[in-house]
N, C-alpha and C. Protein backbone atom coordinates (compact mmCIF):
# COMPACT_ATOMS: atom_id res chain seq x y z
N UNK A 1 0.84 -1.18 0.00
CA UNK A 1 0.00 0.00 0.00
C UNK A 1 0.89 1.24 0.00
N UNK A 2 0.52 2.00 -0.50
CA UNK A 2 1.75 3.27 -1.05
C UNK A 2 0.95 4.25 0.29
N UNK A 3 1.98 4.58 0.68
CA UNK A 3 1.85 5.92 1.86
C UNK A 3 1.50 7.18 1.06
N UNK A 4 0.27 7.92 1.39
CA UNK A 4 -0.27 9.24 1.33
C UNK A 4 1.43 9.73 1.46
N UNK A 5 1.01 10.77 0.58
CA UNK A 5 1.70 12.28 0.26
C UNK A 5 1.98 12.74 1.86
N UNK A 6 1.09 13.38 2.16
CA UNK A 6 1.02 13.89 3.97
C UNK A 6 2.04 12.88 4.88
N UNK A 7 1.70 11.82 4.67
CA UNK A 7 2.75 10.92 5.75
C UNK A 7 4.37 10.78 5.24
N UNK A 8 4.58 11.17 3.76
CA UNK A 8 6.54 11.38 3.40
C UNK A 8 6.67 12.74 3.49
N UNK A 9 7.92 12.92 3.99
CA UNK A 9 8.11 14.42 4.16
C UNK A 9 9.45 13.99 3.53
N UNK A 10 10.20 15.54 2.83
CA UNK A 10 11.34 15.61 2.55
C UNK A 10 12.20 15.97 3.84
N UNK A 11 13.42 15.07 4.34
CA UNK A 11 14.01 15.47 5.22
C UNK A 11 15.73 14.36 5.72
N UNK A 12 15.89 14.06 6.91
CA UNK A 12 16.86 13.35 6.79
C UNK A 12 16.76 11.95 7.40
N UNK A 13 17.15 11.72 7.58
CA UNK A 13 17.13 9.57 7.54
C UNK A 13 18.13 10.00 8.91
N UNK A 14 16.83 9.37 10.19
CA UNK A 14 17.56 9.38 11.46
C UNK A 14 18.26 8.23 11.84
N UNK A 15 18.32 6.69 10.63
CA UNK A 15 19.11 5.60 10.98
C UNK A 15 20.61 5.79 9.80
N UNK A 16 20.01 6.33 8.89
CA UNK A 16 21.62 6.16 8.46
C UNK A 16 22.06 8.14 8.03
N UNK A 17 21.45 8.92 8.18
CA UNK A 17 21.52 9.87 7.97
C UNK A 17 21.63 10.85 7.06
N UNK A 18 21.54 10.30 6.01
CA UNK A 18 21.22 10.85 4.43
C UNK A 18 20.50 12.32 4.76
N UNK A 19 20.31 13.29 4.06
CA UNK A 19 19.61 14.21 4.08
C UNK A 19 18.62 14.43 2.84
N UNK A 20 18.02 15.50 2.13
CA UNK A 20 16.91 15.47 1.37
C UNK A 20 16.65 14.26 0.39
N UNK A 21 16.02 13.05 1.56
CA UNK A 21 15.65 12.01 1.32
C UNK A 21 14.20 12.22 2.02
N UNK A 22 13.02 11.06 0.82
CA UNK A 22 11.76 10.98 1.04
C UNK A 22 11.68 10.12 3.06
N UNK A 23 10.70 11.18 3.86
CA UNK A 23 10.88 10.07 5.25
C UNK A 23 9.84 9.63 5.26
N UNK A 24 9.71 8.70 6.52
CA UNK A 24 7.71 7.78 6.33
C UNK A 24 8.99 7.48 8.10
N UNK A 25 7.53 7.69 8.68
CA UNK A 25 7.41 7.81 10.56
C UNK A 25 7.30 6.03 10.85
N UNK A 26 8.76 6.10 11.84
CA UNK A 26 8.59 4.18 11.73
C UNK A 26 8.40 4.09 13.43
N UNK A 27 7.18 3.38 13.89
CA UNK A 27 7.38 3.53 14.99
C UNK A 27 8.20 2.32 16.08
N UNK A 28 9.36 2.51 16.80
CA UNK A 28 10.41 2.12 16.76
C UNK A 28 10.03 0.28 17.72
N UNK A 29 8.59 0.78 18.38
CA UNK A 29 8.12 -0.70 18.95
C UNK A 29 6.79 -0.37 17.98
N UNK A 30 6.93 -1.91 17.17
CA UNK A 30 5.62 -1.96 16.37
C UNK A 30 4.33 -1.68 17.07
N UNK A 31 2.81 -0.72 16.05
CA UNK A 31 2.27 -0.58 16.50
C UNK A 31 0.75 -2.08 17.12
N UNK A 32 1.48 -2.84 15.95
CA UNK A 32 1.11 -4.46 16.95
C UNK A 32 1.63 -4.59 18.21
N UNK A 33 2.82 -4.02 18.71
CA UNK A 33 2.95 -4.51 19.75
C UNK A 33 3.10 -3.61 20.97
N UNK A 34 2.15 -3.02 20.88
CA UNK A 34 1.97 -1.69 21.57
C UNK A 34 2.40 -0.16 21.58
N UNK A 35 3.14 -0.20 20.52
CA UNK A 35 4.28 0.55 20.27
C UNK A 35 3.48 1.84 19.77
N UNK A 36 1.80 2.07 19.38
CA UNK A 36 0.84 3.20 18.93
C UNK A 36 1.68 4.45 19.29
N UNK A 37 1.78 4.80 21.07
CA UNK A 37 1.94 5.85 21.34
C UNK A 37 3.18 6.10 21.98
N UNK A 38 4.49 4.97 21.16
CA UNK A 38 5.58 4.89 22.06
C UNK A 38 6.49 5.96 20.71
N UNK A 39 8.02 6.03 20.90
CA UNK A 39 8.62 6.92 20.33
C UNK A 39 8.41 6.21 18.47
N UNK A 40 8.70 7.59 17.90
CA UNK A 40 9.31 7.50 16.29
C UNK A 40 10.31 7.43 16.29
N UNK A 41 10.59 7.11 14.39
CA UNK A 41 11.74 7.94 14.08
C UNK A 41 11.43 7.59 12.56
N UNK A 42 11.82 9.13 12.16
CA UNK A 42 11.95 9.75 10.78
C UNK A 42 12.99 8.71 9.95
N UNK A 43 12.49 7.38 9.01
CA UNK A 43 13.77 6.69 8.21
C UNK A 43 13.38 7.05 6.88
N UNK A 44 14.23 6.94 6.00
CA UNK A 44 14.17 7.05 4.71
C UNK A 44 13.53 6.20 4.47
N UNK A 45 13.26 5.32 3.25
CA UNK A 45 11.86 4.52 2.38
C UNK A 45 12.74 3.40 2.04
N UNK A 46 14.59 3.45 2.42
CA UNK A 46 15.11 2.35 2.01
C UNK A 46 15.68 1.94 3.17
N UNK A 47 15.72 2.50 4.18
CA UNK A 47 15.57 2.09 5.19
C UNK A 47 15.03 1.52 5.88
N UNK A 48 13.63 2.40 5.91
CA UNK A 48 12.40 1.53 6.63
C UNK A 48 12.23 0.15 5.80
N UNK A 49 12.05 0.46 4.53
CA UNK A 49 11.91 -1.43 3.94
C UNK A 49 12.96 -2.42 4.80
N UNK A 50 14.07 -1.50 5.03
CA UNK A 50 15.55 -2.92 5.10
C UNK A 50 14.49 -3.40 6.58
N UNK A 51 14.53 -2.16 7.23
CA UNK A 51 14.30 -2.90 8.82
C UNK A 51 13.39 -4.06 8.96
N UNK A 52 12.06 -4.00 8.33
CA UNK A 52 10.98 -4.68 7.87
C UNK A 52 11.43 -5.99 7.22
N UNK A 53 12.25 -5.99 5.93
CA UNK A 53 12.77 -7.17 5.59
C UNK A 53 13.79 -8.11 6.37
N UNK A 54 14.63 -7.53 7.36
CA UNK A 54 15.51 -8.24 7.69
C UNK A 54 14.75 -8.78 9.36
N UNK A 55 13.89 -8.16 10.05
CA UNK A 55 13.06 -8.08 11.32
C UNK A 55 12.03 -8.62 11.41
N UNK A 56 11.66 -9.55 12.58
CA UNK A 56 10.12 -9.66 12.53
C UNK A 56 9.93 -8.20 13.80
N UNK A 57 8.62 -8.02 13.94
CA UNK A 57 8.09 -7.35 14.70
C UNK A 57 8.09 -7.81 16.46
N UNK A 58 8.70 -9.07 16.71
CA UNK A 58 9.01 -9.56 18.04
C UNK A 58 10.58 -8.78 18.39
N UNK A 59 11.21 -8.83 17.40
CA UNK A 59 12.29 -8.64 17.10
C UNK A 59 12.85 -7.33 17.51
N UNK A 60 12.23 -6.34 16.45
CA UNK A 60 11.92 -4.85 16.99
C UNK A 60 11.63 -4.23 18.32
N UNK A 61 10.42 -5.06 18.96
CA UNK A 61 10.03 -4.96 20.11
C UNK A 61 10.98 -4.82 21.07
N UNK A 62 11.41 -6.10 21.12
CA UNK A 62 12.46 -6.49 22.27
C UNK A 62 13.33 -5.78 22.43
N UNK A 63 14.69 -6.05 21.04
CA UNK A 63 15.96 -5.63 20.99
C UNK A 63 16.62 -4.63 20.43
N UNK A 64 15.56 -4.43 19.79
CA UNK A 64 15.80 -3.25 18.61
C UNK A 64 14.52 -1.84 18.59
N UNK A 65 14.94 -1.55 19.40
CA UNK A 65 13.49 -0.63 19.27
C UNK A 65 14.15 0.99 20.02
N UNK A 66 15.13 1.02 19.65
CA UNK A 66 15.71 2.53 19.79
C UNK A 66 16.85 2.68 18.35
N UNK A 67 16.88 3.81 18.13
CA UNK A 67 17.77 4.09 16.50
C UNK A 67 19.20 3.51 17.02
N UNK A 68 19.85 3.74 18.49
CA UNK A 68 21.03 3.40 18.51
C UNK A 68 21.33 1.75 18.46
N UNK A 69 19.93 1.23 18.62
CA UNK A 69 20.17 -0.23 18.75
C UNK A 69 20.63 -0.78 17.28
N UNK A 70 19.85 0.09 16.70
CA UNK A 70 19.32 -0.85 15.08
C UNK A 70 20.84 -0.41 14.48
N UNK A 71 21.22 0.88 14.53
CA UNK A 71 22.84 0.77 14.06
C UNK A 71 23.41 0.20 14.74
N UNK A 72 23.05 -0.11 15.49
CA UNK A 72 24.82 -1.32 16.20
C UNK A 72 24.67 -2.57 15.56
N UNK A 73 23.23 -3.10 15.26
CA UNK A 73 22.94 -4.40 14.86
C UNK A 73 23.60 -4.59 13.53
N UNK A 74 24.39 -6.03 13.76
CA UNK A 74 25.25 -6.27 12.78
C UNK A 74 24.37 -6.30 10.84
N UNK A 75 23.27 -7.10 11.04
CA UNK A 75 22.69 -7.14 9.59
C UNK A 75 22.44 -6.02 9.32
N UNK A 76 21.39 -4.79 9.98
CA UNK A 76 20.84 -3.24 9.22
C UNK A 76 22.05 -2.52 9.03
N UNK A 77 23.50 -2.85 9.51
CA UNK A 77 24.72 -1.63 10.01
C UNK A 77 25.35 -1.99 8.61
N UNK A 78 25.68 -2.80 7.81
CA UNK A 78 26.46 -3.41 6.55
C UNK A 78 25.57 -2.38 5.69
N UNK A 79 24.09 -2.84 5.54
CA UNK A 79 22.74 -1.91 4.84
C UNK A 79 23.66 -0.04 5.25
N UNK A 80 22.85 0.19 6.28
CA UNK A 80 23.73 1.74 6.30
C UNK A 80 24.93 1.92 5.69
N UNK A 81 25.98 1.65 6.18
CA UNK A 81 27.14 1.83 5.62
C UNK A 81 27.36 1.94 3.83
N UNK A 82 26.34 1.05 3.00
CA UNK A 82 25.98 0.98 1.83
C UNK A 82 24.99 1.93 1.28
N UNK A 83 23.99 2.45 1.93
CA UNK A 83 22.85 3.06 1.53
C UNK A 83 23.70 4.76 1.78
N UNK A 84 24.63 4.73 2.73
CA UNK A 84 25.19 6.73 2.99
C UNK A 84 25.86 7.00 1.76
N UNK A 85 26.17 5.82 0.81
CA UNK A 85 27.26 6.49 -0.39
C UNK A 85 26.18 6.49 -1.60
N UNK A 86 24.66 6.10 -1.35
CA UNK A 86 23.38 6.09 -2.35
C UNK A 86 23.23 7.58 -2.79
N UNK A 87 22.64 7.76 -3.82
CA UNK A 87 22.41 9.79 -3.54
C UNK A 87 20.91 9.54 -3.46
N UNK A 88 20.25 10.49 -2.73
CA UNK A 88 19.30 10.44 -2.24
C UNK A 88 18.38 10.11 -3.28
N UNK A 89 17.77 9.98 -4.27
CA UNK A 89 16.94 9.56 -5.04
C UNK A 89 16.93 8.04 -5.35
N UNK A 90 18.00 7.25 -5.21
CA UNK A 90 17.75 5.89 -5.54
C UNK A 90 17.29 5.14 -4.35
N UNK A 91 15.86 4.52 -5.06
CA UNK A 91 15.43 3.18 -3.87
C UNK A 91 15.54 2.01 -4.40
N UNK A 92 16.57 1.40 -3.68
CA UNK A 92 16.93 0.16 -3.97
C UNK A 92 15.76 -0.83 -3.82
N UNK A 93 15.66 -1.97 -4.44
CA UNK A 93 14.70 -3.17 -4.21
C UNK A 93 15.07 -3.22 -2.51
N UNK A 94 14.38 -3.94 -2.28
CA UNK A 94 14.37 -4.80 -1.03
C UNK A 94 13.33 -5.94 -0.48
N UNK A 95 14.48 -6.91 -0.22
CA UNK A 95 13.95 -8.45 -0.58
C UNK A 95 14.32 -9.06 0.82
N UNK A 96 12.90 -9.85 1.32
CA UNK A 96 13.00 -10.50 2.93
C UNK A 96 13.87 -11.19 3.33
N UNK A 97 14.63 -11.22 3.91
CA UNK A 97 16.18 -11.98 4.30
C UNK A 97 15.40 -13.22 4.28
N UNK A 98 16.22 -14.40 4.38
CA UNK A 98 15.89 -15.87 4.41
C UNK A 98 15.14 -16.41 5.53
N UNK A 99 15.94 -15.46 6.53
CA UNK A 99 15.22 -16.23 7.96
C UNK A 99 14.17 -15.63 8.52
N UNK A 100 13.77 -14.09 7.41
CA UNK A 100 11.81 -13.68 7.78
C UNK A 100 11.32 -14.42 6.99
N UNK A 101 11.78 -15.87 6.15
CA UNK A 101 10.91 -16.01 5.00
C UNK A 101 10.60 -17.19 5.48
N UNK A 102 11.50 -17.58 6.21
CA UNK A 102 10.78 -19.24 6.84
C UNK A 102 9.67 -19.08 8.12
């Protein structure tokens, strides 16, 4: 489902830090898992996919549910390091790691 206009803003990517990149509000404990009225954060559109593809939502919850966590984490941190030398207009595919697919 493609996100309304109103919900991307032009701005900067608070996990890997890109600047005038499209953002979409990720909320950092899914809102399945109570996470409605807990903190954001502003990611870019190739970002937010990676987190989603490589994460289940138990996942997020637990261990990963602050921006400093998700950069330390070894799988999304390889992704960053790759996506800061992107120029802001390219969105890469993004495809469910193996072990969200089983």
């Amino acid at each position: 489902m493609a996100k309304s206009k109103e919900e991307r803003r032009i701005g900067r990517c608070e996990l890997c830090g890109r600047d005038d990149v499209y953002t979409t509000v990720h909320h950092l404990t899914p809102k399945e898992m109570g996470g409605t009225f807990e903190p954001t954060a502003n990611l870019c559109i190739p970002c937010h996919k990676q987190i989603h593809a490589l994460y289940t939502n138990d996942e997020l919850a637990v261990r990963l549910n602050t921006i400093s966590d998700l950069q330390q984490d070894e799988k999304i941190s390889k992704f960053i390091k790759w996506i800061r030398k992107q120029p802001s207009s390219r969105l890469p595919r993004t495809r469910k790691s193996n072990s969200r697919k089983a």
